[in-house]
C-alpha atoms as a PDB file:
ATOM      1  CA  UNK A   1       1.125  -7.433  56.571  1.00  0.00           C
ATOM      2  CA  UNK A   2      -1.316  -4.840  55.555  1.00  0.00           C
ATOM      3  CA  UNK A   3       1.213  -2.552  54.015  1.00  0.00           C
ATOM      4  CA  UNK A   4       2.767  -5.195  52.174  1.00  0.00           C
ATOM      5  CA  UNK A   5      -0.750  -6.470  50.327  1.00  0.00           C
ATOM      6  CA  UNK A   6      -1.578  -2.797  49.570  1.00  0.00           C
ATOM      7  CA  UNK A   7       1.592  -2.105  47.620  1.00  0.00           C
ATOM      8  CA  UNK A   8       1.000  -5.369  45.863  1.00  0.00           C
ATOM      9  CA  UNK A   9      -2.663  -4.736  44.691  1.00  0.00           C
ATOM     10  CA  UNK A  10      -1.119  -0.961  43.702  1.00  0.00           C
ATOM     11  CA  UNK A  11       1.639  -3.001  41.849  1.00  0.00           C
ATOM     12  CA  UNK A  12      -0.816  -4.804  40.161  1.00  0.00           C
ATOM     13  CA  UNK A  13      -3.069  -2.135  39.487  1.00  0.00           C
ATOM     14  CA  UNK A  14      -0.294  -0.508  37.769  1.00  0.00           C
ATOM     15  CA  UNK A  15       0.880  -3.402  35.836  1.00  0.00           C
ATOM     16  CA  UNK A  16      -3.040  -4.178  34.345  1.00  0.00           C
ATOM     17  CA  UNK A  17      -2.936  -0.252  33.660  1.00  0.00           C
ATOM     18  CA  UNK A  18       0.528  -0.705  31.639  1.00  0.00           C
ATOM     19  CA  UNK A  19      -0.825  -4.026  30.139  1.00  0.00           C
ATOM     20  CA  UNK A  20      -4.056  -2.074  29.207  1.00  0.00           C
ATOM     21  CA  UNK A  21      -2.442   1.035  27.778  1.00  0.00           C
ATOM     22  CA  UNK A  22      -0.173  -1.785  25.439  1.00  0.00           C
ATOM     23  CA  UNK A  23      -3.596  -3.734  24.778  1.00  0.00           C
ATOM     24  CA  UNK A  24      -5.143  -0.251  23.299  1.00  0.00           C
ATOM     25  CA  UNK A  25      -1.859   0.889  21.424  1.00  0.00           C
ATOM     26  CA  UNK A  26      -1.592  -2.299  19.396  1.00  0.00           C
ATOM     27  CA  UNK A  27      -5.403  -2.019  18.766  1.00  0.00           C
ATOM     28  CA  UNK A  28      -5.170   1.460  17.176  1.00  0.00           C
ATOM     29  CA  UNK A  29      -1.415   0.043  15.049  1.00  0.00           C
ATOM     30  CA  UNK A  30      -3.706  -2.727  13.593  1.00  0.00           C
ATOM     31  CA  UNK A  31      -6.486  -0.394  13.207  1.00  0.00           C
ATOM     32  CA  UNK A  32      -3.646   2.188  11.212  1.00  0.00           C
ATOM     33  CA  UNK A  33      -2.871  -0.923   9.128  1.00  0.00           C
ATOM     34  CA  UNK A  34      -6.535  -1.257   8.312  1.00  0.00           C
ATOM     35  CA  UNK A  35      -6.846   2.168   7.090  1.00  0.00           C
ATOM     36  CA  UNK A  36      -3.427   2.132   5.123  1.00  0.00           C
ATOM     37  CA  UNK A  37      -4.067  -1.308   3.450  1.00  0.00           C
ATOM     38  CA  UNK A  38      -7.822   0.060   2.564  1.00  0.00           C
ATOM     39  CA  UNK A  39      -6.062   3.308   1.225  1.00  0.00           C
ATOM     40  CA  UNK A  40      -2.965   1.254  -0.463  1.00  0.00           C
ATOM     41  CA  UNK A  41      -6.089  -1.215  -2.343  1.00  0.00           C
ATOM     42  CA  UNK A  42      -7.789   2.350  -3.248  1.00  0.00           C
ATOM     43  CA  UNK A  43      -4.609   4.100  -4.783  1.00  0.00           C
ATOM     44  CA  UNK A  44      -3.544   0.285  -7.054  1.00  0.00           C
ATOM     45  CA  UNK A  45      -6.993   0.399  -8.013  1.00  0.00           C
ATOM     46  CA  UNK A  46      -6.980   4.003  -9.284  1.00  0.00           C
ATOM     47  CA  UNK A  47      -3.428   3.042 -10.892  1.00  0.00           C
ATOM     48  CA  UNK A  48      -4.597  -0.008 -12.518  1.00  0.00           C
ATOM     49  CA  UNK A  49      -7.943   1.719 -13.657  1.00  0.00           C
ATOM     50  CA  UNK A  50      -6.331   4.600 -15.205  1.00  0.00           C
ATOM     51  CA  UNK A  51      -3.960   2.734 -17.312  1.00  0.00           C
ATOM     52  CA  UNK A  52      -7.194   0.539 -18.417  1.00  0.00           C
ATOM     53  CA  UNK A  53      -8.970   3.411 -19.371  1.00  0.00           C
ATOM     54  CA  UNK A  54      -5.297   4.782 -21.316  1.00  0.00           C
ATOM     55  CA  UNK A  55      -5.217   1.403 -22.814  1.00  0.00           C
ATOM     56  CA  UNK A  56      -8.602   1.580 -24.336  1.00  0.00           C
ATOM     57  CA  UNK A  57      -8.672   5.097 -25.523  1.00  0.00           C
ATOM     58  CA  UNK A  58      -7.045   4.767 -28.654  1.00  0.00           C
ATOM     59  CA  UNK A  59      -4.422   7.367 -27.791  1.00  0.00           C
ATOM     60  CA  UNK A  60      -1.409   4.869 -27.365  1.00  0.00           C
ATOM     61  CA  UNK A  61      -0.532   2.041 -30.034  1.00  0.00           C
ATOM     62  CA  UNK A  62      -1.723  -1.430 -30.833  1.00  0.00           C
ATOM     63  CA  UNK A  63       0.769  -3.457 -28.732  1.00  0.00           C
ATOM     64  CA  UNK A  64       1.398  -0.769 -26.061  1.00  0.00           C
ATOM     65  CA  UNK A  65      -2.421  -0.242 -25.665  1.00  0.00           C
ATOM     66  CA  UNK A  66      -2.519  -4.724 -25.354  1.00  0.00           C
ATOM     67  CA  UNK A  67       0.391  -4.745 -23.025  1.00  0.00           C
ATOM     68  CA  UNK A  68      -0.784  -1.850 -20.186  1.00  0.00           C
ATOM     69  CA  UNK A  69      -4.594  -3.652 -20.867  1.00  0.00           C
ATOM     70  CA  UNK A  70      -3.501  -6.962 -19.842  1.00  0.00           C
ATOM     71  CA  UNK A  71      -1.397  -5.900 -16.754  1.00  0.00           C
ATOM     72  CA  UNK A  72      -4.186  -3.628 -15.624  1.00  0.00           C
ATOM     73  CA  UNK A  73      -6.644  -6.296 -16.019  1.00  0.00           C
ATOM     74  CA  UNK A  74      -4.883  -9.265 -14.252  1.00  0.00           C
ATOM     75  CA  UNK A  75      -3.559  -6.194 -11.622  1.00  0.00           C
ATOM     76  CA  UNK A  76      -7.496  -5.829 -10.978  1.00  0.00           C
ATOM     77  CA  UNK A  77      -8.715  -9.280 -11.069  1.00  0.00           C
ATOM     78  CA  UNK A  78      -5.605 -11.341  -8.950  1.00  0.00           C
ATOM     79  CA  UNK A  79      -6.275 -12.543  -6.147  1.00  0.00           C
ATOM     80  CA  UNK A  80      -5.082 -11.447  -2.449  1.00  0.00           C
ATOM     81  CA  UNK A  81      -2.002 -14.208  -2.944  1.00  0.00           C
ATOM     82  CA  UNK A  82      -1.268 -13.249  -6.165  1.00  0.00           C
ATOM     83  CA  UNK A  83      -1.601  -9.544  -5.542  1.00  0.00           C
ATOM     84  CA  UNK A  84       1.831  -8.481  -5.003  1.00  0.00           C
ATOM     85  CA  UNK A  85       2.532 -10.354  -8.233  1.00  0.00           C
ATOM     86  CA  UNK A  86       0.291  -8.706 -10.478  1.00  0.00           C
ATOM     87  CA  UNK A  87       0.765  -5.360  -8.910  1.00  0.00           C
ATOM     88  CA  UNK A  88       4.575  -5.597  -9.702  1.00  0.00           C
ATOM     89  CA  UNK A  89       4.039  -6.694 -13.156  1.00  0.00           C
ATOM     90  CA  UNK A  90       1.455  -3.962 -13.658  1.00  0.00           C
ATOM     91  CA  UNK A  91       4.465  -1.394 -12.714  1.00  0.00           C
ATOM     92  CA  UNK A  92       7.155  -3.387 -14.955  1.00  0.00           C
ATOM     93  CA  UNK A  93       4.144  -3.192 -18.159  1.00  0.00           C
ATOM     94  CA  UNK A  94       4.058   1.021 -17.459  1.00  0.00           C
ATOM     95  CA  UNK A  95       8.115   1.181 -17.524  1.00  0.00           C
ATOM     96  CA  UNK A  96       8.298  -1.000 -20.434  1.00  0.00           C
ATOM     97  CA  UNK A  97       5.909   1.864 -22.221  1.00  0.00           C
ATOM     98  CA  UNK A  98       6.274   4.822 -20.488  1.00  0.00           C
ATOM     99  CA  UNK A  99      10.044   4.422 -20.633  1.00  0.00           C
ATOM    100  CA  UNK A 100      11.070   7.130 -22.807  1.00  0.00           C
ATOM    101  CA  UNK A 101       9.938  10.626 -22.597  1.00  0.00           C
ATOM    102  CA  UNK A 102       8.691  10.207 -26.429  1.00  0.00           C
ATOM    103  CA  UNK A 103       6.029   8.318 -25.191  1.00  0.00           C
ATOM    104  CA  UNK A 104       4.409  10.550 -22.876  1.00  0.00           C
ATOM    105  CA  UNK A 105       4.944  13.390 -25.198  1.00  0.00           C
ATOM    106  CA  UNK A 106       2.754  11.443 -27.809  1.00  0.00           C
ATOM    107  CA  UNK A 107       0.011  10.590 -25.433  1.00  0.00           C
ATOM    108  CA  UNK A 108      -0.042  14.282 -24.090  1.00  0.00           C
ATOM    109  CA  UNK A 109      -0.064  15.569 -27.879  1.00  0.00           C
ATOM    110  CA  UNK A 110      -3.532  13.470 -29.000  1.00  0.00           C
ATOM    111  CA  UNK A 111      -6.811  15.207 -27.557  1.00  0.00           C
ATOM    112  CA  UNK A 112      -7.776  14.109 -24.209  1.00  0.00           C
ATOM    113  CA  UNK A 113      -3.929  12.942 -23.728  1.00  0.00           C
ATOM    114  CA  UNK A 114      -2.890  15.546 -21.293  1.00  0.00           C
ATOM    115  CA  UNK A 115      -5.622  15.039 -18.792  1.00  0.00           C
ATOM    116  CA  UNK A 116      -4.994  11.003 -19.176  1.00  0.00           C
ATOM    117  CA  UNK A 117      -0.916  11.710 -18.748  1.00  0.00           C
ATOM    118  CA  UNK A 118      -1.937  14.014 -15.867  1.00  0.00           C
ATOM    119  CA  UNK A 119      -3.612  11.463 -14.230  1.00  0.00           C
ATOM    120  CA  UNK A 120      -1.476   8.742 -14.919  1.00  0.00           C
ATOM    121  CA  UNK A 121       1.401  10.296 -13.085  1.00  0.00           C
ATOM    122  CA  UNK A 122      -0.393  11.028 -10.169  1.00  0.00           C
ATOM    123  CA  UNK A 123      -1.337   7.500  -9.759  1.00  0.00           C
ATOM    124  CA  UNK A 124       1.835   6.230 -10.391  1.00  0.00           C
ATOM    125  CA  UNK A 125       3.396   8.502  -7.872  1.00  0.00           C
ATOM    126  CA  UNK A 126       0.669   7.810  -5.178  1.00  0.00           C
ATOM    127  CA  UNK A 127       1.480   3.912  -5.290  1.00  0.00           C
ATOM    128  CA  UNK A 128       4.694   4.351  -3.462  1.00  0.00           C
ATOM    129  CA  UNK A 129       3.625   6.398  -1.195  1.00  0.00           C
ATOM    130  CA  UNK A 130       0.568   4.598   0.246  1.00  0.00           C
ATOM    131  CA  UNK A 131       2.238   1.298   0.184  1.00  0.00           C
ATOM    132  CA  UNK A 132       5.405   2.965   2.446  1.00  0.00           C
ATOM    133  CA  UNK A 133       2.637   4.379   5.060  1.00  0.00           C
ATOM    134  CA  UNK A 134       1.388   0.852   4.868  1.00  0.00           C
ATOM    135  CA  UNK A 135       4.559  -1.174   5.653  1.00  0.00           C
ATOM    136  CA  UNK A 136       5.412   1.608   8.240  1.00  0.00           C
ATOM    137  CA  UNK A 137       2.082   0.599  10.188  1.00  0.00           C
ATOM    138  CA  UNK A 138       3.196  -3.307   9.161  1.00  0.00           C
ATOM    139  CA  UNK A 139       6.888  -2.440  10.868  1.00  0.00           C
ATOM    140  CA  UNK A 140       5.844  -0.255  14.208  1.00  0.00           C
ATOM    141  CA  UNK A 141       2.935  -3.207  14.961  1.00  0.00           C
ATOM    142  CA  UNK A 142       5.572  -6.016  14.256  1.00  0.00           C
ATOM    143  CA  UNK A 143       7.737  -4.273  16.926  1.00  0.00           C
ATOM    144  CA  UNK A 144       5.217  -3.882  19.394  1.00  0.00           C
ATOM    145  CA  UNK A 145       4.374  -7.840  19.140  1.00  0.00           C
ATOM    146  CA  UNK A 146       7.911  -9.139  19.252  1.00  0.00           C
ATOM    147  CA  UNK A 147       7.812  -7.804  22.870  1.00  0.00           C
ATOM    148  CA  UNK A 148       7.557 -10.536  25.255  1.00  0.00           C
ATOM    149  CA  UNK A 149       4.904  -8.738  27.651  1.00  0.00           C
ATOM    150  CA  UNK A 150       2.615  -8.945  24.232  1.00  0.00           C
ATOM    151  CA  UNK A 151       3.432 -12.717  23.642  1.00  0.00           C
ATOM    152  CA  UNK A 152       3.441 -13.893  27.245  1.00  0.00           C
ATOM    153  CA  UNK A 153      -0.534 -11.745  27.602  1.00  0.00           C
ATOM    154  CA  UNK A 154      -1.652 -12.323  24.621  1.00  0.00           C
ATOM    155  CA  UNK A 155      -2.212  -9.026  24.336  1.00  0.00           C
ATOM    156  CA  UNK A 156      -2.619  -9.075  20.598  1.00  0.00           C
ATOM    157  CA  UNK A 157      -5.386 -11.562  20.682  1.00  0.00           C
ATOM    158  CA  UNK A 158      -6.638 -13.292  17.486  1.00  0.00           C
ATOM    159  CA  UNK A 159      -5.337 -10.568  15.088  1.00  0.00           C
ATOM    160  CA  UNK A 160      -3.116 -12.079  12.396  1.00  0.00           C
ATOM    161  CA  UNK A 161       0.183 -10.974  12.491  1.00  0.00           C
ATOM    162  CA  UNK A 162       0.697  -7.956   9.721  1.00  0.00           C
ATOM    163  CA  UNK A 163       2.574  -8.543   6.731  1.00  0.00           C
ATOM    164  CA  UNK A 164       3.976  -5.466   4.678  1.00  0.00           C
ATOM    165  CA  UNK A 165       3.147  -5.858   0.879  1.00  0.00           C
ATOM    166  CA  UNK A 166       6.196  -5.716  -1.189  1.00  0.00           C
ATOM    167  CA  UNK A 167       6.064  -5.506  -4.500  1.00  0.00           C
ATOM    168  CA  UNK A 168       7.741  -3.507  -7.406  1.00  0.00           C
ATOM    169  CA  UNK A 169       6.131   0.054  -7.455  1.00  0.00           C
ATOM    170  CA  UNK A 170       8.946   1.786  -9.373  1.00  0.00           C
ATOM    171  CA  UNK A 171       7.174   4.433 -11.613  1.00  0.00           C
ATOM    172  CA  UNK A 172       8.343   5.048 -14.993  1.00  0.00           C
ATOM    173  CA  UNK A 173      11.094   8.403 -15.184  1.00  0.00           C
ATOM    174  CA  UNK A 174       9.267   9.779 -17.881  1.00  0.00           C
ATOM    175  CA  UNK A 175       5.829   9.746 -15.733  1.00  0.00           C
ATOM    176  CA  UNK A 176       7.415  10.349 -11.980  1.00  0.00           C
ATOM    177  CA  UNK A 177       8.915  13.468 -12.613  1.00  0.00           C
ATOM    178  CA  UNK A 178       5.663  14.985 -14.516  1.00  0.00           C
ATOM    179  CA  UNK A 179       4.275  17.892 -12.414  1.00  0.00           C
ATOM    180  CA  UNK A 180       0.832  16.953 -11.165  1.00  0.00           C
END
């Protein structure tokens, strides 16, 4: 009798230890997602900023210079459910300008253009990359909760489940493959 209620209260020591060590892991994938989404919000706002500032410098023309301004602006201003959205249109606005090599060539040739170009492309390029870490966290946390020792514990307490942001970051050719 003894033996048998001492390798039950190890049994579920071990268990609460297992459930623990599951608790803490999904803790630090929804803290990851924290940190990627913050990072992901930091590189769209760079992106959007630096094609405002573009926009406004006089460097491209008129209607491409009305076009990047307006997608930057509503990229800045949407809100959280319109995000994705806006985001993708901002990316659709720089392809629809920065389509053709020509382009970039121009913006590099007028003064200040190079450092603006320069800095364009390495926002661009830094968009796809932050959002991928970001669904990656989104994906290995989604796992983790499907589990049915997560569901049947609760072991993900009042967290909202993560959702990956999709949305079209496709840079422009004539901007991705521009040294940084």
């Amino acid at each position: 009798m003894t033996e048998t209620l001492i390798w039950t209260v190890a049994a579920l020591i071990l268990i609460g230890v297992y459930l623990s060590w599951t608790a803490g892991r999904l803790d630090r994938l929804h803290s990851r997602i924290d940190a990627a989404r913050a990072a992901l919000d930091a590189q769209l706002l760079r992106r959007a900023s630096v094609t405002q500032e573009l926009a406004t410098s006089g460097i491209l023309d008129p209607a491409a210079s009305i076009v990047l301004y307006e997608a930057a602006h509503a990229a800045r201003q949407a809100e959280e459910d319109h995000r994705e959205v806006a985001e993708s249109e901002l990316s659709q606005a720089l392809r629809a300008v920065f389509g053709e090599p020509e382009q970039v060539g121009l913006v590099r040739e007028a003064p200040g253009g190079e450092e603006a170009a320069g800095e364009l492309a390495a926002a661009v390029r830094r968009v796809p990359m932050a959002r991928r870490f970001h669904n990656d966290a989104v994906r290995a946390a989604r796992a983790l909760r499907r589990h049915r020792k997560v569901r049947w514990f609760r072991l993900a307490g009042h967290a909202p489940f993560p959702l990956a942001f999709e949305m079209d970051d496709e840079p422009p050719v004539a901007l991705a493959d521009r040294p940084a």
